[in-house]
Structure formats: C-alpha cells, structure tokens
N, C-alpha and C. Protein backbone atom coordinates (compact mmCIF):
# COMPACT_ATOMS: atom_id res chain seq x y z
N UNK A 1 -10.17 -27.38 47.98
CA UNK A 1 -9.98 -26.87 46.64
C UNK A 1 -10.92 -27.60 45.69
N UNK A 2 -11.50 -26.99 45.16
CA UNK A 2 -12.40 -27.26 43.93
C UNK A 2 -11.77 -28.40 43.02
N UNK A 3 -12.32 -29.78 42.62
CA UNK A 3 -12.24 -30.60 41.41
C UNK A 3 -11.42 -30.03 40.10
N UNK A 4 -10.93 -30.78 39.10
CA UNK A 4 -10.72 -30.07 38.12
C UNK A 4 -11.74 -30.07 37.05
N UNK A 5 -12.98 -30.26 37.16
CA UNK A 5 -14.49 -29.59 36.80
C UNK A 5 -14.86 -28.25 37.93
N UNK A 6 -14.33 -28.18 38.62
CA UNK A 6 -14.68 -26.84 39.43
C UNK A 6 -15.75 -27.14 40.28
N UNK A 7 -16.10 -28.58 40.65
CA UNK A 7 -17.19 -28.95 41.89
C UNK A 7 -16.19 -28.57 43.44
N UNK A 8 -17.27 -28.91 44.25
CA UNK A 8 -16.82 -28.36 45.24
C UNK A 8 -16.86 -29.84 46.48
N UNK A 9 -16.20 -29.95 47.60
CA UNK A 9 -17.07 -30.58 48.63
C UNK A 9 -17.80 -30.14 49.04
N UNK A 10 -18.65 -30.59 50.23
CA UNK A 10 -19.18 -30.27 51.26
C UNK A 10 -18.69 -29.31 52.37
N UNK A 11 -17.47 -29.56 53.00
CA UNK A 11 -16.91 -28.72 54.15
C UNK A 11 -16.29 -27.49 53.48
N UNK A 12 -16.06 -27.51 51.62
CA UNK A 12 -15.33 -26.12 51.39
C UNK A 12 -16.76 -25.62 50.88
N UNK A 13 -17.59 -25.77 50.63
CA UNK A 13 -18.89 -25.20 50.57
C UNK A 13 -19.47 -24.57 51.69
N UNK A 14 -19.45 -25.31 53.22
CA UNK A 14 -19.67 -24.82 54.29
C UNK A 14 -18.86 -23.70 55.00
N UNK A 15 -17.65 -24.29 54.66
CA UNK A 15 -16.37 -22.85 55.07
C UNK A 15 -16.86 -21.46 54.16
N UNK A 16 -17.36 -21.62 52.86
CA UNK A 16 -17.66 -20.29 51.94
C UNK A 16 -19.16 -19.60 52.72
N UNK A 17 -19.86 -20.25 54.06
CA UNK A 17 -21.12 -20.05 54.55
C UNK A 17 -21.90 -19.49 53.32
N UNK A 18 -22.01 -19.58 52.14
CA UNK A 18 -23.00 -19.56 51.07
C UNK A 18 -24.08 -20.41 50.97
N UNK A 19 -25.41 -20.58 50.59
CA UNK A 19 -26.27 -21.16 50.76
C UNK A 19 -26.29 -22.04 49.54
N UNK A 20 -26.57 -23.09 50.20
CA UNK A 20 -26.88 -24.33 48.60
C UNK A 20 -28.42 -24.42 48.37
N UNK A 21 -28.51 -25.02 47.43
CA UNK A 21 -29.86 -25.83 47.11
C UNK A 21 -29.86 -27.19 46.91
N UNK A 22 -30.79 -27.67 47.48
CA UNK A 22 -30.79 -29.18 47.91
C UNK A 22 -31.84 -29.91 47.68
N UNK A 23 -31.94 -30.34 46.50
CA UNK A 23 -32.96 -30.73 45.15
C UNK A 23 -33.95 -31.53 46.26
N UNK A 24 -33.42 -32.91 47.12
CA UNK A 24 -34.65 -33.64 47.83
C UNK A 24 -35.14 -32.72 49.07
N UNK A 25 -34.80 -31.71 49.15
CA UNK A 25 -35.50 -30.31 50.11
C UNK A 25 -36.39 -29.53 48.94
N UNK A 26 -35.76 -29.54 48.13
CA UNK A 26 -36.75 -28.34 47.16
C UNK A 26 -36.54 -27.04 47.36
N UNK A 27 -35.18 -26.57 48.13
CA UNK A 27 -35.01 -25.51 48.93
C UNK A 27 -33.56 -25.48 49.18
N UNK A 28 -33.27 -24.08 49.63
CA UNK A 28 -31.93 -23.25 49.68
C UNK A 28 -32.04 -23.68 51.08
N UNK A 29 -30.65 -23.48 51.78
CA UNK A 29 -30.54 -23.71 53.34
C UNK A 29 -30.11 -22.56 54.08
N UNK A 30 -30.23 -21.11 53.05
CA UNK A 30 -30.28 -20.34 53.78
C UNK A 30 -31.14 -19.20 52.82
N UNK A 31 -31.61 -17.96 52.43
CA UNK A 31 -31.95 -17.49 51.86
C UNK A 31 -31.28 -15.68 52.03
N UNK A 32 -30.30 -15.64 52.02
CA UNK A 32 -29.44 -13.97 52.56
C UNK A 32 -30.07 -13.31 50.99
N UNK A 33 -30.41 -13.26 49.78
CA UNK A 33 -31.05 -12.31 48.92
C UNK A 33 -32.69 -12.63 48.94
N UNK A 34 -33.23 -11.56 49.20
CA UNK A 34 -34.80 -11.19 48.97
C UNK A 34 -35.35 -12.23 47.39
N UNK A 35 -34.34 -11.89 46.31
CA UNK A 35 -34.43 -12.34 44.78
C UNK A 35 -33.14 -12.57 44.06
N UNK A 36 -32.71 -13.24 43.24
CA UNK A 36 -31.65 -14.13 42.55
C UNK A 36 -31.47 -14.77 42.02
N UNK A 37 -31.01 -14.79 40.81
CA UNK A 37 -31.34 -15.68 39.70
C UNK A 37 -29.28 -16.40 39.48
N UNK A 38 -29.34 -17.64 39.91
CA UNK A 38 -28.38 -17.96 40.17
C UNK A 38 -27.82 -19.20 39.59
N UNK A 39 -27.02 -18.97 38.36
CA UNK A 39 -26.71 -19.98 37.10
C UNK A 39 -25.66 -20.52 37.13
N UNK A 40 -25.37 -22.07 36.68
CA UNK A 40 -24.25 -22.41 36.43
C UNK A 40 -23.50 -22.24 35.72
N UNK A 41 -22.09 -22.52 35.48
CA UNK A 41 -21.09 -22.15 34.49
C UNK A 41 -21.85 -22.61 33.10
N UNK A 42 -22.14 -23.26 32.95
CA UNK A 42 -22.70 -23.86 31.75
C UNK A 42 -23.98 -22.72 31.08
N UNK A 43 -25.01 -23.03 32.25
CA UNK A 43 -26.06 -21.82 31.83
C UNK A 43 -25.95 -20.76 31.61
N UNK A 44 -24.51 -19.76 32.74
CA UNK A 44 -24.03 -18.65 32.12
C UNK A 44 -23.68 -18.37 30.89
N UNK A 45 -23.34 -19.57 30.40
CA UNK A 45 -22.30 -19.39 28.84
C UNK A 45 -23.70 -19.94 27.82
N UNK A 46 -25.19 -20.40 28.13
CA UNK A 46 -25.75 -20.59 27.40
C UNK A 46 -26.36 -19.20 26.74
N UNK A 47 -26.67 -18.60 28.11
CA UNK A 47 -27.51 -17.17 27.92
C UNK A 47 -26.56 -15.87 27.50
N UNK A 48 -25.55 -16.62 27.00
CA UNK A 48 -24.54 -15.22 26.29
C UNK A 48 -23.66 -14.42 27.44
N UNK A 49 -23.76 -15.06 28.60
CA UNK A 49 -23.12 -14.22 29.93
C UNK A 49 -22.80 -15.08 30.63
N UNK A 50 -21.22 -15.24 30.05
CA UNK A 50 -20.33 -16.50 31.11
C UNK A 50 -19.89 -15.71 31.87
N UNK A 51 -18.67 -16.91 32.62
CA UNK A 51 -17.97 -16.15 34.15
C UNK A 51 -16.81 -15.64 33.38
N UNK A 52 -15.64 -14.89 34.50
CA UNK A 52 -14.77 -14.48 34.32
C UNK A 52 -13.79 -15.87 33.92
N UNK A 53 -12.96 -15.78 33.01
CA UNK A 53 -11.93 -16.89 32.40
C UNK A 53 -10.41 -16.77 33.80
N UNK A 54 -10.51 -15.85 34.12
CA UNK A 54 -9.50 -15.20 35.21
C UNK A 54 -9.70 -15.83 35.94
N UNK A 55 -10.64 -16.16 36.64
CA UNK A 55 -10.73 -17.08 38.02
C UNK A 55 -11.03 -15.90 39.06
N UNK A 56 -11.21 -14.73 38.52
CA UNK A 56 -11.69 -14.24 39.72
C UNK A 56 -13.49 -13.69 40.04
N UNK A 57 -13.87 -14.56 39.19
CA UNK A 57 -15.50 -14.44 39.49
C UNK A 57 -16.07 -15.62 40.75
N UNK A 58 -16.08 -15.48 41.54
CA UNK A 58 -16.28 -16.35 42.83
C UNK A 58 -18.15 -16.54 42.64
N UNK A 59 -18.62 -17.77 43.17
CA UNK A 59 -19.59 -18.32 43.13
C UNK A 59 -20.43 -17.20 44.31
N UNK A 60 -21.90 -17.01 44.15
CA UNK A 60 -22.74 -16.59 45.07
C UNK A 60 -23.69 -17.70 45.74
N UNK A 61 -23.35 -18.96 45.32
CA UNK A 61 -24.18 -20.41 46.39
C UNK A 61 -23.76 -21.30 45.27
N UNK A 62 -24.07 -22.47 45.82
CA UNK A 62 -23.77 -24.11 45.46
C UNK A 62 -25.20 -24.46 44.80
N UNK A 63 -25.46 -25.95 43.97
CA UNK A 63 -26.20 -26.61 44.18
C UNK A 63 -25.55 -28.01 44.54
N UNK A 64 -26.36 -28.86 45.43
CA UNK A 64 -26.02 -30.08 45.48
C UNK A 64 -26.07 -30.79 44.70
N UNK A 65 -25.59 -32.05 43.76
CA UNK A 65 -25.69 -33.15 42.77
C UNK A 65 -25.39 -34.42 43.67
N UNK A 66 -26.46 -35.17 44.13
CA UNK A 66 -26.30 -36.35 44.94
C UNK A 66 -25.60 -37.38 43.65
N UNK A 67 -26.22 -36.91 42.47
CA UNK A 67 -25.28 -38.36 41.37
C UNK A 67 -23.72 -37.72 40.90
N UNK A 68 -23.37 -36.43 41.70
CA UNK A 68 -22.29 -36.58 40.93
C UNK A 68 -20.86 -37.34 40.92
N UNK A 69 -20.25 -37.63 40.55
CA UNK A 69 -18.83 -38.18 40.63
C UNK A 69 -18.83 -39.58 40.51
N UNK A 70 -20.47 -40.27 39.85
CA UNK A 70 -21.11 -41.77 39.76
C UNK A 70 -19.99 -42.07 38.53
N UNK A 71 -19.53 -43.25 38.55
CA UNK A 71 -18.53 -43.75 38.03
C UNK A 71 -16.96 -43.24 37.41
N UNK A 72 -17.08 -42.28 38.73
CA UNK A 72 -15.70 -41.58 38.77
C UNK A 72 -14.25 -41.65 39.91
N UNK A 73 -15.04 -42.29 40.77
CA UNK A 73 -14.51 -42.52 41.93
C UNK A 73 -14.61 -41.08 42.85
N UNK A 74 -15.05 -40.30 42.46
CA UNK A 74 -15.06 -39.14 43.28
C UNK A 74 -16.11 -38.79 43.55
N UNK A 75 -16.86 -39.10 44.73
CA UNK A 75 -18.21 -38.73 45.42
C UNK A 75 -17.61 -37.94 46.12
N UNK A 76 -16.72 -37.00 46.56
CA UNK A 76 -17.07 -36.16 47.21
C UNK A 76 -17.00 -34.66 47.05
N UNK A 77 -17.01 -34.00 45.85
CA UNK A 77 -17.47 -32.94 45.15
C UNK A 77 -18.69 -32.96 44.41
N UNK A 78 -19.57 -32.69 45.41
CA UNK A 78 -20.64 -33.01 44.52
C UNK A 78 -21.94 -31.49 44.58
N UNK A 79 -20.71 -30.48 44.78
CA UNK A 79 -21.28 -29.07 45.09
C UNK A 79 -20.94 -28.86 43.70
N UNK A 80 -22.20 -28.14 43.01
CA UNK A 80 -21.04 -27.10 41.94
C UNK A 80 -21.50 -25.28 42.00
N UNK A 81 -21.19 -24.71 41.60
CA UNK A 81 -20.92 -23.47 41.96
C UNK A 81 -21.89 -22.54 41.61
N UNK A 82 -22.90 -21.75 41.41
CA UNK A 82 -23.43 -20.88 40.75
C UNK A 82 -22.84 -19.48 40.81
N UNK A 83 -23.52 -18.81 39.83
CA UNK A 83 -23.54 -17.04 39.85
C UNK A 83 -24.19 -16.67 39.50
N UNK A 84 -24.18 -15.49 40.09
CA UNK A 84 -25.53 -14.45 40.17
C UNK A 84 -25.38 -13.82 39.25
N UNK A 85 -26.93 -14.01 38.19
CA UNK A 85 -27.03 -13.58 37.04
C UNK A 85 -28.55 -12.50 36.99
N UNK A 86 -28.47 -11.95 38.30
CA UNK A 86 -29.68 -11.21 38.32
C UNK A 86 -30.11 -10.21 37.74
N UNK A 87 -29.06 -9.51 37.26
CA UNK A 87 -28.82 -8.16 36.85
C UNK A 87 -29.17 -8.49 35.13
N UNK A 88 -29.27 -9.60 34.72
CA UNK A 88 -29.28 -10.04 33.74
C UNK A 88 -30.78 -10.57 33.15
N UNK A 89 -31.58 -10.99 34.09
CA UNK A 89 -32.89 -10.82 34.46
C UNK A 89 -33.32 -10.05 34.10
N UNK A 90 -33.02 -8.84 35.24
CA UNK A 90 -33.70 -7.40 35.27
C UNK A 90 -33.48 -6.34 33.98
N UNK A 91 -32.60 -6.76 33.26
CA UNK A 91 -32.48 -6.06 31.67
C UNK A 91 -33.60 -6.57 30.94
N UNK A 92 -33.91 -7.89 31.37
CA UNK A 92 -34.80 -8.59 30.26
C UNK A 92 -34.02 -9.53 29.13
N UNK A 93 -32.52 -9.90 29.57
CA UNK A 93 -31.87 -10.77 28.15
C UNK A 93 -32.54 -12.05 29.12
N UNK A 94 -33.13 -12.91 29.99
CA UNK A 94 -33.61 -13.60 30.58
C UNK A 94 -34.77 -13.65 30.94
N UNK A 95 -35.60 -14.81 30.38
CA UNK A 95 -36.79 -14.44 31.51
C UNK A 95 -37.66 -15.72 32.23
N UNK A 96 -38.03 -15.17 33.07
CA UNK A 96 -38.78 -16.02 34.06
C UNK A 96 -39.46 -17.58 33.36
N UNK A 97 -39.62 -17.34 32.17
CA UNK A 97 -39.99 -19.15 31.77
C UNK A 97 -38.77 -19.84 31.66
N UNK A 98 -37.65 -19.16 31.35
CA UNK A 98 -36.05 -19.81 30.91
C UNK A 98 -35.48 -20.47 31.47
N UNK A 99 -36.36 -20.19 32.98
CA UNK A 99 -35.35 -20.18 34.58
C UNK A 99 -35.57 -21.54 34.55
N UNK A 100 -34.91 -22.44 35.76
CA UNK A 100 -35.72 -23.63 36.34
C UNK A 100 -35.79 -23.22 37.50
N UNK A 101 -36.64 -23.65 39.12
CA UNK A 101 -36.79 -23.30 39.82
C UNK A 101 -35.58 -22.94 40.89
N UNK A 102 -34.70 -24.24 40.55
CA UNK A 102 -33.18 -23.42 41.53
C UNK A 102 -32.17 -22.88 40.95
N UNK A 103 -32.54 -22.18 39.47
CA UNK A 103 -31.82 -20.87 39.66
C UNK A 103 -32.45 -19.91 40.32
N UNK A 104 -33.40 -20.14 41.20
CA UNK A 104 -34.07 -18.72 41.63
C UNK A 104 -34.49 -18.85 43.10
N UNK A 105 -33.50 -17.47 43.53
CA UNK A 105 -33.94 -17.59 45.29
C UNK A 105 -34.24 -16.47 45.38
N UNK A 106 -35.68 -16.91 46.32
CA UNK A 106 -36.95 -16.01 46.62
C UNK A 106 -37.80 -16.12 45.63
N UNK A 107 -38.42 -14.62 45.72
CA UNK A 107 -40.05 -14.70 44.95
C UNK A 107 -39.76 -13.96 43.76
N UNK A 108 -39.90 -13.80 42.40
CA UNK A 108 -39.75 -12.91 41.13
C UNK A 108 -40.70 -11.60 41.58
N UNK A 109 -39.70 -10.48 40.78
CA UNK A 109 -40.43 -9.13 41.27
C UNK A 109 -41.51 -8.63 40.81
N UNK A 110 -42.46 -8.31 41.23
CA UNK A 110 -43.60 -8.04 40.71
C UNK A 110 -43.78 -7.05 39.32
N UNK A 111 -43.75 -7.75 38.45
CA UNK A 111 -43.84 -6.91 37.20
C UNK A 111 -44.74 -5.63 36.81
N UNK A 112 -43.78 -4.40 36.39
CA UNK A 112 -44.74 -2.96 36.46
C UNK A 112 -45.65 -3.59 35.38
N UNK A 113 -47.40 -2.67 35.59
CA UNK A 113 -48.49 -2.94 35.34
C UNK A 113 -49.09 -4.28 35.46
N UNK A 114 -48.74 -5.51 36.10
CA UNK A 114 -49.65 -6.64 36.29
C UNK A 114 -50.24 -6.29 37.69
C-alpha cells in the first residue's frame, strides 16, 4: 500500500508490472507505449490537469527517488506514481520544452510540416 504521500515500494511497483524510470539509467525498464508524456501528481496540478480526487485514477509507471524518505525514516517508498498526460500534449495545452526528459517515453511525434 502506498505511503501517506502516495509513494510506492519497490515490490508494489513490481506487482503493478508498470515500467519505472531510473534517473542513474537515464531510462524506463520497460517501454509498452511507442510515446507518453507521463506527470506527477504535482506536475498534473501545475499544467491545469490534476488526477482524479476519488482515488480512482491509477498511475501508468513509477519514477524512482533514490533520496526519498532521507530524514524520515522511511526509505522504502521511494517509487512515486505518474500519469499519463498525453492526450494533453497532443491538444497543445503542453509542450515539448515544458517536459523534462522522464516525463517522456519514447520519441515525440513528428510534427505536421517540419
């Protein structure tokens, strides 16, 4: 069960077989979407498009935080959750300079006329 910040462990991250990102890889550990722009609770609610308050908006991958839970006693949630905010992209309320590199799995779509 998720922290009461909503981090995750390791083994309930692995049980969800969702792919993380793993900052000293530079890379996702699995890649199941072609493209995905994939934000945290925080970033959702920066760009005007948070999660569901219900609890029923479920994460589409993790990122890892090796510092998290540093002077908390709790190192071992140190997953936190993203969502897929792709659709959100592709309207254009987002764009490709906004991103940082692990909200984004795969390659950005080739923009009509470039």
């Amino acid at each position: 069960m998720p922290n009461n910040k909503g981090w995750y462990n390791k083994q309930e991250v692995l049980d969800t077989g969702l792919p993380y990102w793993i900052n000293a890889n530079r890379g996702w550990t699995q890649q199941p979407y072609p493209f995905a722009v994939l934000l945290t609770k925080s970033r959702c609610k920066e760009f005007g498009v948070p999660i569901l308050s219900s609890g029923n908006e479920k994460p589409s991958a993790f990122r890892y935080a090796a510092a998290a839970g540093t002077g908390t006693g709790d190192n071992k949630h140190r997953y936190y959750p993203l969502y897929d905010r792709t659709d959100v992209y592709e309207v254009g309320e987002i764009t490709k300079e906004q991103l940082f590199r692990h909200e984004v799995m795969g390659d950005f779509p080739e923009e009509e006329g470039a």
